[in-house]
C-alpha atoms as a PDB file:
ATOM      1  CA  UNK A   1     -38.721 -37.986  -9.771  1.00  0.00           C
ATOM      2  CA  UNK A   2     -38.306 -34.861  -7.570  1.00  0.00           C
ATOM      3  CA  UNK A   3     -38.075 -32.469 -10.580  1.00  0.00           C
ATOM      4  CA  UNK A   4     -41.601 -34.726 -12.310  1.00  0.00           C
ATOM      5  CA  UNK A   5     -42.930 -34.012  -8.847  1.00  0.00           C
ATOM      6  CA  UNK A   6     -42.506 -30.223  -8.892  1.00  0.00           C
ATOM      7  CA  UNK A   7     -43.388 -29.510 -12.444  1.00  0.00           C
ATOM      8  CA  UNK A   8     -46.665 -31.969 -11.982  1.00  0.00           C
ATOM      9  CA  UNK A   9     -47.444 -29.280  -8.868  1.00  0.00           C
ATOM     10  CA  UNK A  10     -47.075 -26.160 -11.244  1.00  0.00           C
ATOM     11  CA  UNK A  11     -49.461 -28.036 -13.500  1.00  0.00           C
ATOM     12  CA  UNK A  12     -52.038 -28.745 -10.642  1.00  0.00           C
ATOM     13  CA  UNK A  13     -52.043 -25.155  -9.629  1.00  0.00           C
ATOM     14  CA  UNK A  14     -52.473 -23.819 -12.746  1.00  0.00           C
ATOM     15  CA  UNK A  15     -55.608 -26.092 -13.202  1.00  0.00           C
ATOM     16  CA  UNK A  16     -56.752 -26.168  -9.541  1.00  0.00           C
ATOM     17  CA  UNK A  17     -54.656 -23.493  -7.760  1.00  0.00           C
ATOM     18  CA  UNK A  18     -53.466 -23.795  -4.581  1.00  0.00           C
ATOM     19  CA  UNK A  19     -56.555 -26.751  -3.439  1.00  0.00           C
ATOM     20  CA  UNK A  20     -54.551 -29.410  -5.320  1.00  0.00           C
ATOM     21  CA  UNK A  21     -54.633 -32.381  -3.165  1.00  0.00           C
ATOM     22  CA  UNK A  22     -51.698 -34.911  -2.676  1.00  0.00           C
ATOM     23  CA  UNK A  23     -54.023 -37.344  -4.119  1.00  0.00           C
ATOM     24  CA  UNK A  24     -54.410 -35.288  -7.322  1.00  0.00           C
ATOM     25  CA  UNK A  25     -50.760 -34.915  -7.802  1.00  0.00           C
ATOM     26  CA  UNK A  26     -50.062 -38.869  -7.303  1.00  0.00           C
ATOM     27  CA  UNK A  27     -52.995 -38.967 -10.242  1.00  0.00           C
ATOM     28  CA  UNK A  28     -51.382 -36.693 -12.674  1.00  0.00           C
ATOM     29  CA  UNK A  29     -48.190 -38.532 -11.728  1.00  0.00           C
ATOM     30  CA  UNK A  30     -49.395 -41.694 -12.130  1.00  0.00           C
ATOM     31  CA  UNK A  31     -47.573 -42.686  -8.802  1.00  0.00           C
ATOM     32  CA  UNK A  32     -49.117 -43.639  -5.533  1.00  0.00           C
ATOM     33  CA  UNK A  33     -48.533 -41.014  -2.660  1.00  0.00           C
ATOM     34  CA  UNK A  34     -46.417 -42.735  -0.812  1.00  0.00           C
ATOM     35  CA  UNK A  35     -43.986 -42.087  -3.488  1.00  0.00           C
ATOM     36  CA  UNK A  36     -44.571 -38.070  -3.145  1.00  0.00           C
ATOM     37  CA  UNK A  37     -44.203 -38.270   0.575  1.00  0.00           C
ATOM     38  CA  UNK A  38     -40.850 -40.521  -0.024  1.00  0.00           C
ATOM     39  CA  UNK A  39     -39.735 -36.935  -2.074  1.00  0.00           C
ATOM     40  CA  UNK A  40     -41.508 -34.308  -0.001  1.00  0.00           C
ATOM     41  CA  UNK A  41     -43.459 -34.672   3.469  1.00  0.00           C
ATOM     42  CA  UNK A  42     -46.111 -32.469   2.663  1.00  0.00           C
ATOM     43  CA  UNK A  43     -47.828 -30.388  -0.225  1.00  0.00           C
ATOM     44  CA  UNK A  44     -46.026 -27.381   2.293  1.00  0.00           C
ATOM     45  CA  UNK A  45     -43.236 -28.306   1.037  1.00  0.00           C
ATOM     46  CA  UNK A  46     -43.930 -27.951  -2.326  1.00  0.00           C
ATOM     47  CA  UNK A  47     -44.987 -24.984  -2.224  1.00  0.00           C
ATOM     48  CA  UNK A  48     -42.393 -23.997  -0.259  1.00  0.00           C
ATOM     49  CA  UNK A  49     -39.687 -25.697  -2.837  1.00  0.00           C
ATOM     50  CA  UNK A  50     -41.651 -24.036  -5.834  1.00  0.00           C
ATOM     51  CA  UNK A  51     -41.594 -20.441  -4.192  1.00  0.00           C
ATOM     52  CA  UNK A  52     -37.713 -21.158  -3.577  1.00  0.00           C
ATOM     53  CA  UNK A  53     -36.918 -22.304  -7.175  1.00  0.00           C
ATOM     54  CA  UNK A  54     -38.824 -19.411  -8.263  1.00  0.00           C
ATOM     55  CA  UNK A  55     -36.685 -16.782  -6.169  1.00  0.00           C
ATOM     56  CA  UNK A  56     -33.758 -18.641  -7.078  1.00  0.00           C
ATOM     57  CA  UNK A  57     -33.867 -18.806 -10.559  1.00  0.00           C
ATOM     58  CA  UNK A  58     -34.991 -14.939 -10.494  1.00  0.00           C
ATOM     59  CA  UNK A  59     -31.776 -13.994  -8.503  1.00  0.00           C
ATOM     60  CA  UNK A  60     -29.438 -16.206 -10.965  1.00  0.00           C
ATOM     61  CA  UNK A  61     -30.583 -14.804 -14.006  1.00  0.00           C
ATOM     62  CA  UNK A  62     -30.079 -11.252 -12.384  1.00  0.00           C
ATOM     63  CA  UNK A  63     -26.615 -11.798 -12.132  1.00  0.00           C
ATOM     64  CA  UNK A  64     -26.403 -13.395 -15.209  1.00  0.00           C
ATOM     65  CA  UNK A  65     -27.476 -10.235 -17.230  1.00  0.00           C
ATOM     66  CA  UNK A  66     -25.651  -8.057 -14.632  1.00  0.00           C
ATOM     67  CA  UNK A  67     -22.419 -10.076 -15.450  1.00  0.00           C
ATOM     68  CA  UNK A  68     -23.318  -9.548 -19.388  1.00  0.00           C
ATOM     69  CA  UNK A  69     -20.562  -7.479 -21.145  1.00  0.00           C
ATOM     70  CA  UNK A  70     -22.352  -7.176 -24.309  1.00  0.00           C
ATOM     71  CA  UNK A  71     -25.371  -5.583 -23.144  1.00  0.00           C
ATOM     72  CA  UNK A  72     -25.602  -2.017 -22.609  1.00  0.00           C
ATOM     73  CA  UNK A  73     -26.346  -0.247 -19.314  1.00  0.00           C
ATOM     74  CA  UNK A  74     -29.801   0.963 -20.441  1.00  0.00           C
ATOM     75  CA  UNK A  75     -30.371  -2.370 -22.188  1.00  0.00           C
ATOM     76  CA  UNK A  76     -29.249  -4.291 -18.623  1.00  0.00           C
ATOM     77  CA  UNK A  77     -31.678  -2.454 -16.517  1.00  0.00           C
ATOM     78  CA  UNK A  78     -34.488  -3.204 -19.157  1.00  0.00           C
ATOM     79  CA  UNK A  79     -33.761  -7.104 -19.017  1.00  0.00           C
ATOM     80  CA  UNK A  80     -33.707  -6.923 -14.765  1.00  0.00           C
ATOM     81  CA  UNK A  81     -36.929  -5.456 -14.767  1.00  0.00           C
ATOM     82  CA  UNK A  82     -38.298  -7.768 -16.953  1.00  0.00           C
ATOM     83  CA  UNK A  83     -37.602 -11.319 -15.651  1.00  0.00           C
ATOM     84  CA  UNK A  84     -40.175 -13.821 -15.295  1.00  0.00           C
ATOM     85  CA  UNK A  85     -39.417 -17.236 -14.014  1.00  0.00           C
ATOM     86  CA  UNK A  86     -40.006 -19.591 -17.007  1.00  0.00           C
ATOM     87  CA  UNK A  87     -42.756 -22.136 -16.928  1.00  0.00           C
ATOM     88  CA  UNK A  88     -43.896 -20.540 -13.201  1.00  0.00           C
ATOM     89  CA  UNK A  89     -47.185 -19.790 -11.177  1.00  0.00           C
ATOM     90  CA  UNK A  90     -45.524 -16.559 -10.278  1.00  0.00           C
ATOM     91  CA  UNK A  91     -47.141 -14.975 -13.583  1.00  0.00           C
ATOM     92  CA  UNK A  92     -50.710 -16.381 -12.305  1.00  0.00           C
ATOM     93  CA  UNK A  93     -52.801 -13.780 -10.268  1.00  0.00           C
ATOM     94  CA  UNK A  94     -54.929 -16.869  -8.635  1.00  0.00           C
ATOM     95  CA  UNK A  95     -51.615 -18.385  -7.227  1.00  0.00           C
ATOM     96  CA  UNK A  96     -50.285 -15.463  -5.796  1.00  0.00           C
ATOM     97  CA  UNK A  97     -53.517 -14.403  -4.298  1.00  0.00           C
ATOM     98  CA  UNK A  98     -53.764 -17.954  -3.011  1.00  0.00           C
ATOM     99  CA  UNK A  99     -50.365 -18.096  -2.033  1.00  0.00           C
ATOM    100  CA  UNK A 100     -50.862 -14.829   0.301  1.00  0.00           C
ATOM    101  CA  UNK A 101     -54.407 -16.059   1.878  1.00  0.00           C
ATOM    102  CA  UNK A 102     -53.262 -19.966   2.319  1.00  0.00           C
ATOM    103  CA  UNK A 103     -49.177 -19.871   2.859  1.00  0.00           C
ATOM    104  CA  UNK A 104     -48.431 -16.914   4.531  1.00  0.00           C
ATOM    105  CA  UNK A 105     -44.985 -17.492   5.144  1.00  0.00           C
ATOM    106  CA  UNK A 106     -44.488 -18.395   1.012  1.00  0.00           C
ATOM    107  CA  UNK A 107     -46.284 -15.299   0.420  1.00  0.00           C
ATOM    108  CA  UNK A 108     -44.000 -13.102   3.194  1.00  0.00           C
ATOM    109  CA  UNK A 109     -40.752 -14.660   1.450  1.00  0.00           C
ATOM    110  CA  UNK A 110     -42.078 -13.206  -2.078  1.00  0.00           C
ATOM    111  CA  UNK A 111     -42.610 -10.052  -0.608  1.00  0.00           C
ATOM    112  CA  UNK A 112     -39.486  -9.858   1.521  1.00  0.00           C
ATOM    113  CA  UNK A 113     -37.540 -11.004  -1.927  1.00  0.00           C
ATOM    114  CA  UNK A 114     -39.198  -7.649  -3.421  1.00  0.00           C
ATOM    115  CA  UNK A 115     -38.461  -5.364  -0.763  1.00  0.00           C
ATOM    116  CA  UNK A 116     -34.661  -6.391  -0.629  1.00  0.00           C
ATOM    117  CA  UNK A 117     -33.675  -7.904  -3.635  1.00  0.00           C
ATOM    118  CA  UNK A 118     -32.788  -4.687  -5.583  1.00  0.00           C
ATOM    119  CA  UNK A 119     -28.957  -4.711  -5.651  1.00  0.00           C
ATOM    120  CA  UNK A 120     -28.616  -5.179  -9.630  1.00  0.00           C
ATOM    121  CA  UNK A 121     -30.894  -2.709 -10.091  1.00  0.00           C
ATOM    122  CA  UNK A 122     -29.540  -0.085  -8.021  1.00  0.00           C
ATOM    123  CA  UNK A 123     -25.798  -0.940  -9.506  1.00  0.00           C
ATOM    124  CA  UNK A 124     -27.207  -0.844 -13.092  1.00  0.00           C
ATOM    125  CA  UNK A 125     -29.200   2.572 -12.087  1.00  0.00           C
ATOM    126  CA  UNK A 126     -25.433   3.977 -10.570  1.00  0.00           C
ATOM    127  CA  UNK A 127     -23.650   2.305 -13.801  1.00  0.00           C
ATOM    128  CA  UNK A 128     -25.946   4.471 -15.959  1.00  0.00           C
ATOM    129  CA  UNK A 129     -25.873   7.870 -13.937  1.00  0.00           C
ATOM    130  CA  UNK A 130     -21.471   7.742 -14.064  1.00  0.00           C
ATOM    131  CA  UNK A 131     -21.514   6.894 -17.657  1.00  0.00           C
ATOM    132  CA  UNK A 132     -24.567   9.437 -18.880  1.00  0.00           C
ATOM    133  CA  UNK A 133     -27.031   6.775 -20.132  1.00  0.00           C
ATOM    134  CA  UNK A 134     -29.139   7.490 -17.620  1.00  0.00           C
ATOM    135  CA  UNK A 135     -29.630  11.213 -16.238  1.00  0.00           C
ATOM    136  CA  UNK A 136     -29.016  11.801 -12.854  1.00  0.00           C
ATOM    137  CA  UNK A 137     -31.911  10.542 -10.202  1.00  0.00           C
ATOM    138  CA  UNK A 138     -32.768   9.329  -7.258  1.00  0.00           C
ATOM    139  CA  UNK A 139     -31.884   5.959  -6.817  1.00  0.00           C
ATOM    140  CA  UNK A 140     -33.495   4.904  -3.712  1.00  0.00           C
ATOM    141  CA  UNK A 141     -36.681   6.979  -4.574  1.00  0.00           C
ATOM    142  CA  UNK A 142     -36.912   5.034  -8.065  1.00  0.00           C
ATOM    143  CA  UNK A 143     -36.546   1.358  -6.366  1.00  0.00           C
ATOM    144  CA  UNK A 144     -38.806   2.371  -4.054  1.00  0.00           C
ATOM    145  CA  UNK A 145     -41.410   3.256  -6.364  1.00  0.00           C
ATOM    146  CA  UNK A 146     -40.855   0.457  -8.747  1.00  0.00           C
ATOM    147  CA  UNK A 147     -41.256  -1.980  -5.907  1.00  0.00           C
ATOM    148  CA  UNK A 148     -44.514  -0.410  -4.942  1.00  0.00           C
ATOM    149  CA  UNK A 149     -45.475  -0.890  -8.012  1.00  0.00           C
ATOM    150  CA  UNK A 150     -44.414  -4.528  -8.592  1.00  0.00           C
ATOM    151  CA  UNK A 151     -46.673  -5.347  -5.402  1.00  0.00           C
ATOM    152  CA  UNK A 152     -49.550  -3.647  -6.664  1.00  0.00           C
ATOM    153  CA  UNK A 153     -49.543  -5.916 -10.167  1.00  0.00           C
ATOM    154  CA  UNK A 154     -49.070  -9.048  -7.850  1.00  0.00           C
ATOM    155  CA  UNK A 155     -52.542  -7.975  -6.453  1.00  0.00           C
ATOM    156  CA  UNK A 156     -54.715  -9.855  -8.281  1.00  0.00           C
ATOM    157  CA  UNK A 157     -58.079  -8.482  -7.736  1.00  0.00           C
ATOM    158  CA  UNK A 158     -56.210  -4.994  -9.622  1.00  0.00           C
ATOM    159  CA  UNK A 159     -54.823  -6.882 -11.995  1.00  0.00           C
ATOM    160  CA  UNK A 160     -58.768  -8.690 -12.797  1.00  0.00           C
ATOM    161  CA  UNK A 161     -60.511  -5.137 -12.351  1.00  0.00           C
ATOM    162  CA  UNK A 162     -58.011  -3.374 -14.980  1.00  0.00           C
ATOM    163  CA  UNK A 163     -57.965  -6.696 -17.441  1.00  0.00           C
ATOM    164  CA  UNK A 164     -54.085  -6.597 -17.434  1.00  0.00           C
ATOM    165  CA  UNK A 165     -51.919  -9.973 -16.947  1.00  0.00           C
ATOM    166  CA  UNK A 166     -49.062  -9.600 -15.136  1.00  0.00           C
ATOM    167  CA  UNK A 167     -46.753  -9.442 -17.361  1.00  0.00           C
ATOM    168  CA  UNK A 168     -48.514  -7.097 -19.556  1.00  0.00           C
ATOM    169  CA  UNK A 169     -48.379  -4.684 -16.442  1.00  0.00           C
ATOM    170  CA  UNK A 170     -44.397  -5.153 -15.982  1.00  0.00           C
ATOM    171  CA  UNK A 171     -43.753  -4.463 -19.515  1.00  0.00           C
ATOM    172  CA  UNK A 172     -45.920  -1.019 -19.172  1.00  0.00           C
ATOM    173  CA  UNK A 173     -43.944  -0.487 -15.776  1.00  0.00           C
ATOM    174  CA  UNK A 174     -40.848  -0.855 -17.565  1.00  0.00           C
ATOM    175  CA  UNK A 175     -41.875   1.395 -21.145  1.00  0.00           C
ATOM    176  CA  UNK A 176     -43.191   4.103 -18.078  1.00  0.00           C
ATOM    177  CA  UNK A 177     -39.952   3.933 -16.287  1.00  0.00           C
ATOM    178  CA  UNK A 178     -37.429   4.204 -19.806  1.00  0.00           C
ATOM    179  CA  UNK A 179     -39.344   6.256 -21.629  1.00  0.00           C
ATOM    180  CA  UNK A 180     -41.386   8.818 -19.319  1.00  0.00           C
ATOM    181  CA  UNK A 181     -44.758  10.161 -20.026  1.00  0.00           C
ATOM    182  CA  UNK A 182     -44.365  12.787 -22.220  1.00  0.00           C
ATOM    183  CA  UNK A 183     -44.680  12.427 -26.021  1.00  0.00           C
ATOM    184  CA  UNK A 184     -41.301  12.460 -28.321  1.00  0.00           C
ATOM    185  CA  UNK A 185     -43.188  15.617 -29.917  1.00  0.00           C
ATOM    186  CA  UNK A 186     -42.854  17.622 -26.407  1.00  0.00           C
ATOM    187  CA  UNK A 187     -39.759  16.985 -25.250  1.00  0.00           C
END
């Protein structure tokens, strides 16, 4: 029932963001709400579970691809970049602005995840640099910028003004970062 529970929240958010009531979830659930609160003791703590699974499964399937011997360096460093939590909120612009304005502290653990969460990067970035697949840079200058970056497409009155999802921003972050600006014709 606790995993029902949690995916039955992702679905209220998506529909209702972050104003989902208890009562709403027992609805979708079919369940009355004394069963939620026998599973959780608040809708804070779903959140709060949701944001952990979410930072969790992010961090595991870093390692995963760091761990993976049959992908390249460059080909490593693209997949990092690129993880999205299946089936998550994380990719919708309401929940994160929600997130930030009504769970603070949910919102400060996303952003302290960003800020120091960069070790596979910064391994795969060193990885490349020794073996020549990636010419010679500054590491701590190039996380820096990609996280300032990432926190700009989790802002999602940019990401509404520009028309981009998230994800389609991360994918252009990524193609900026591996291949440059400049044209294959003037390099």
């Amino acid at each position: 029932m606790y995993i029902r529970i949690l995916e039955a929240a992702i679905e209220e958010i998506n529909l209702k963001g972050l104003k989902f009531t208890m009562s709403d979830l027992a609805r979708a659930l079919g369940v009355s709400k004394r069963t939620l609160y026998e599973h959780f003791s608040s809708k804070e703590e779903i959140v709060a579970t949701i944001v952990s699974r979410i930072l969790e499964e992010v961090a595991v399937k870093e390692e995963q691809i760091y761990h993976d011997t049959t992908l390249a360096t460059v080909d490593k460093l693209k997949a990092i970049l690129a993880i999205m939590p299946q089936k998550s909120v994380v990719v919708n612009p309401r929940f994160l602005e929600e997130l930030k304005r009504y769970h603070p502290k949910e919102w400060k653990r996303i952003t302290e995840y960003l800020d120091d969460e960069w070790n596979f990067v910064k391994q795969v970035l060193e990885e490349g640099i020794e073996n020549g697949s990636i010419r010679p840079i500054n590491v701590t200058l190039l996380i820096k910028m990609m996280n300032v970056l990432l926190r700009e497409l989790l802002d999602h009155r940019f990401l509404l003004a520009n028309q981009i999802t998230t994800d389609e921003g991360i994918q252009s972050l990524i193609d900026t970062i591996m291949n440059g600006i400049v044209s294959e014709n003037n390099k």
